[in-house]
Protein backbone atom coordinates (compact mmCIF):
# COMPACT_ATOMS: atom_id res chain seq x y z
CA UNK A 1 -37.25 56.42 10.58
CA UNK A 2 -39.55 54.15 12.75
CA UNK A 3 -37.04 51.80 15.03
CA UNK A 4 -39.59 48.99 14.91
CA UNK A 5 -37.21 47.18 16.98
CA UNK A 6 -37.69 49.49 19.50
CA UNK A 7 -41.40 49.10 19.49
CA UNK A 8 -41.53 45.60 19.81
CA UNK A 9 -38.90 45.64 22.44
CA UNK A 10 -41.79 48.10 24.62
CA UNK A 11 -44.61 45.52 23.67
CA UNK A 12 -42.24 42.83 24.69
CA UNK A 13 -41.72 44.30 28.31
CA UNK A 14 -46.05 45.59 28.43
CA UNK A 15 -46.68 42.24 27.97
CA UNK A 16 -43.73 40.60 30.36
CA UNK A 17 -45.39 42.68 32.88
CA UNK A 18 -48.84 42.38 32.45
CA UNK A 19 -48.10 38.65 32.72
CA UNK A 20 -46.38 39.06 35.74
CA UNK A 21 -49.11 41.07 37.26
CA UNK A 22 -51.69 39.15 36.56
CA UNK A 23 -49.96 36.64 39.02
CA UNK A 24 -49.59 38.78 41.10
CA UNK A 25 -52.46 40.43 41.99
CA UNK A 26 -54.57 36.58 42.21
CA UNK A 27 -52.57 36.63 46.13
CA UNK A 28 -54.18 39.41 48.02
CA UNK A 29 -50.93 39.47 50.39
CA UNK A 30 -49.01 40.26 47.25
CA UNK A 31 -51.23 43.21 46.19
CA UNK A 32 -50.25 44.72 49.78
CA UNK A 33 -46.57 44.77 48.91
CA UNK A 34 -44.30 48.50 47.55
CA UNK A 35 -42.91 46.21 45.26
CA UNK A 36 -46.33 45.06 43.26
CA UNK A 37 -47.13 48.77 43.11
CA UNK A 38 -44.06 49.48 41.33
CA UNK A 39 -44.44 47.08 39.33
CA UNK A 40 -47.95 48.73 38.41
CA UNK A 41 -46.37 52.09 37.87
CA UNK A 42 -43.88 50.90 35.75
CA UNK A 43 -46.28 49.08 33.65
CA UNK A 44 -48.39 52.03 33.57
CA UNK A 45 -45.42 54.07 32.77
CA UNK A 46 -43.93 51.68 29.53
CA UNK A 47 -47.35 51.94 28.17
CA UNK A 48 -47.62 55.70 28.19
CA UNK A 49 -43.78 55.59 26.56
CA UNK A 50 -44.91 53.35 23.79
CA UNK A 51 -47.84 55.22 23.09
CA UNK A 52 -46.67 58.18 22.65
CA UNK A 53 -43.64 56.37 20.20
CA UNK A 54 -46.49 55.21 18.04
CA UNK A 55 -47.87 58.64 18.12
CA UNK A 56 -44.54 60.48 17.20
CA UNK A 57 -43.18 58.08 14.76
CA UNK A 58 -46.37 55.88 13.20
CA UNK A 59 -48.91 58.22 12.77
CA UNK A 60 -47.30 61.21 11.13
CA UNK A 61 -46.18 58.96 8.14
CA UNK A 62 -49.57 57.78 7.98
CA UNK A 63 -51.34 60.59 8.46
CA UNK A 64 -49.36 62.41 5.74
CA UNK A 65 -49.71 59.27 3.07
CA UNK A 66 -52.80 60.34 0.95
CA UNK A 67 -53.97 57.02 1.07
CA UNK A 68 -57.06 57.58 2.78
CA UNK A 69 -57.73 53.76 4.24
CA UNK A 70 -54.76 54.18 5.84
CA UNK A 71 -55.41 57.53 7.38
CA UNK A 72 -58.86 56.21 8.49
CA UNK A 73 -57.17 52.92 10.56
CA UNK A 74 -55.08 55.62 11.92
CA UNK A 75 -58.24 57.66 13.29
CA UNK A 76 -59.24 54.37 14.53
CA UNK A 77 -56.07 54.29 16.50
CA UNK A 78 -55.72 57.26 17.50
CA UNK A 79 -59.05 57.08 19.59
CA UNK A 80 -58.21 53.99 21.03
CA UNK A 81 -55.24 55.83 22.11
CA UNK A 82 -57.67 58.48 23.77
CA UNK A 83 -59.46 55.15 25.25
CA UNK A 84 -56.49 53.23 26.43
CA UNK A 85 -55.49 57.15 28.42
CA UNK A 86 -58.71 57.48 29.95
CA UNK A 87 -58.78 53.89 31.09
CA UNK A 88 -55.38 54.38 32.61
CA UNK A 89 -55.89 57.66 34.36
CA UNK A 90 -59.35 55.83 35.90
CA UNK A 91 -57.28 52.58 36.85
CA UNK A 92 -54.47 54.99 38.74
CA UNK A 93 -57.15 56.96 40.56
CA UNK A 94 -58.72 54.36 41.34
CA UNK A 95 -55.92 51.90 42.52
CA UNK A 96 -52.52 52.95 41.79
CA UNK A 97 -52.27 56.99 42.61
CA UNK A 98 -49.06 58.48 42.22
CA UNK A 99 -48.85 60.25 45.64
CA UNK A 100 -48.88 56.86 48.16
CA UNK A 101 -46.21 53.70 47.33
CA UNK A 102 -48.76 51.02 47.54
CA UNK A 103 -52.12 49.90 46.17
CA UNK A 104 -55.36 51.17 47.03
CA UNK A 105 -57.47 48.26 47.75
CA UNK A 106 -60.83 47.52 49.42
CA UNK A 107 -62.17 45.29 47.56
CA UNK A 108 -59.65 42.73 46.22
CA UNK A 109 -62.39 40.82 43.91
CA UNK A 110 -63.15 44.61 41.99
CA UNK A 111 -59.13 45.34 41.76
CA UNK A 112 -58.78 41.53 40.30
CA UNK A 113 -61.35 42.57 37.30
CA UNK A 114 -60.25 45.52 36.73
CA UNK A 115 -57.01 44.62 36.50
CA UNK A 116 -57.68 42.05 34.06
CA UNK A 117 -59.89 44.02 31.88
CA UNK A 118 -56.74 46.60 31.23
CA UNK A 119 -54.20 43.61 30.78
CA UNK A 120 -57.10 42.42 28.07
CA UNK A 121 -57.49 45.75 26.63
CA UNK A 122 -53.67 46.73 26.94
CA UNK A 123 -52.94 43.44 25.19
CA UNK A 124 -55.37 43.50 22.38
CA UNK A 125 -54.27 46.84 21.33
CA UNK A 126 -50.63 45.73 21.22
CA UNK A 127 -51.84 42.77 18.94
CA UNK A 128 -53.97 45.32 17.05
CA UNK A 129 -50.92 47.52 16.42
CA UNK A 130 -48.62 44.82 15.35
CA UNK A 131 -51.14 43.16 13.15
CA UNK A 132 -52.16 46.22 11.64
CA UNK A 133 -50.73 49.27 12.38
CA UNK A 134 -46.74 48.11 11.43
CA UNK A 135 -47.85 46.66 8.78
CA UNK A 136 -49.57 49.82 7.18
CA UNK A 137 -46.74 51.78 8.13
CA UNK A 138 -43.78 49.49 6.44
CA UNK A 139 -46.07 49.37 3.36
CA UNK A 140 -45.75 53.27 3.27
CA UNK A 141 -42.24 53.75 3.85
């Protein structure tokens, strides 16, 4: 049984955070601080939860529907999961590793659009899914 509360409940908090950080990270001096890191990781961390929800719960019963437009949204999904990985594994090398408890920035103007082009693409998808995604998935259960 998909807990669709549950899902929206993770988008809810992805998107209370990427709001937050995109604050945030405007005030250099903030960017410097354990606590905006964190708050990174965290954010990093809910959307690698909820992803792999939607791949445990949403795309089996899809997958296994017959109905092949269905199965082929899915595929589409299912890449931009692959996408939305690889863009978070770049954006933690690059500014958020693991290993050190605060940001890795030289150049504050690159970290701004970068940040703002995952919050865009984090975002979107979460629209995407809701739109789209939930709504396939309630009309096969």
């Amino acid at each position: 049984m998909i807990s669709y509360d549950a899902l929206n409940t993770q988008i809810h908090t992805i998107t209370e955070l990427s709001n937050v950080l995109a604050y945030l990270v405007e005030d250099r001096a903030m960017c410097d601080t354990r606590t905006c890191c964190e708050l990174f990781q965290r954010y990093i961390d809910n959307i690698k939860s909820h992803i792999d929800m939607v791949e445990r719960t949403i795309y089996p019963l899809i997958l296994t529907s017959g109905d092949q437009r269905a199965i082929n949204s899915v595929s589409n999904f299912m890449n931009g999961s692959q996408e939305v990985k690889r863009i978070l594994k770049q954006f933690t090398r690059n500014w958020c590793p693991r290993k050190i408890e605060t940001l890795k920035i030289m150049d504050h103007a690159a970290f701004i659009k970068d940040s703002d082009e995952l919050f865009e693409v984090i975002l979107q998808r979460l629209q995407d899914e809701t739109e789209k995604l939930y709504l396939l998935s309630r009309n096969l259960e």
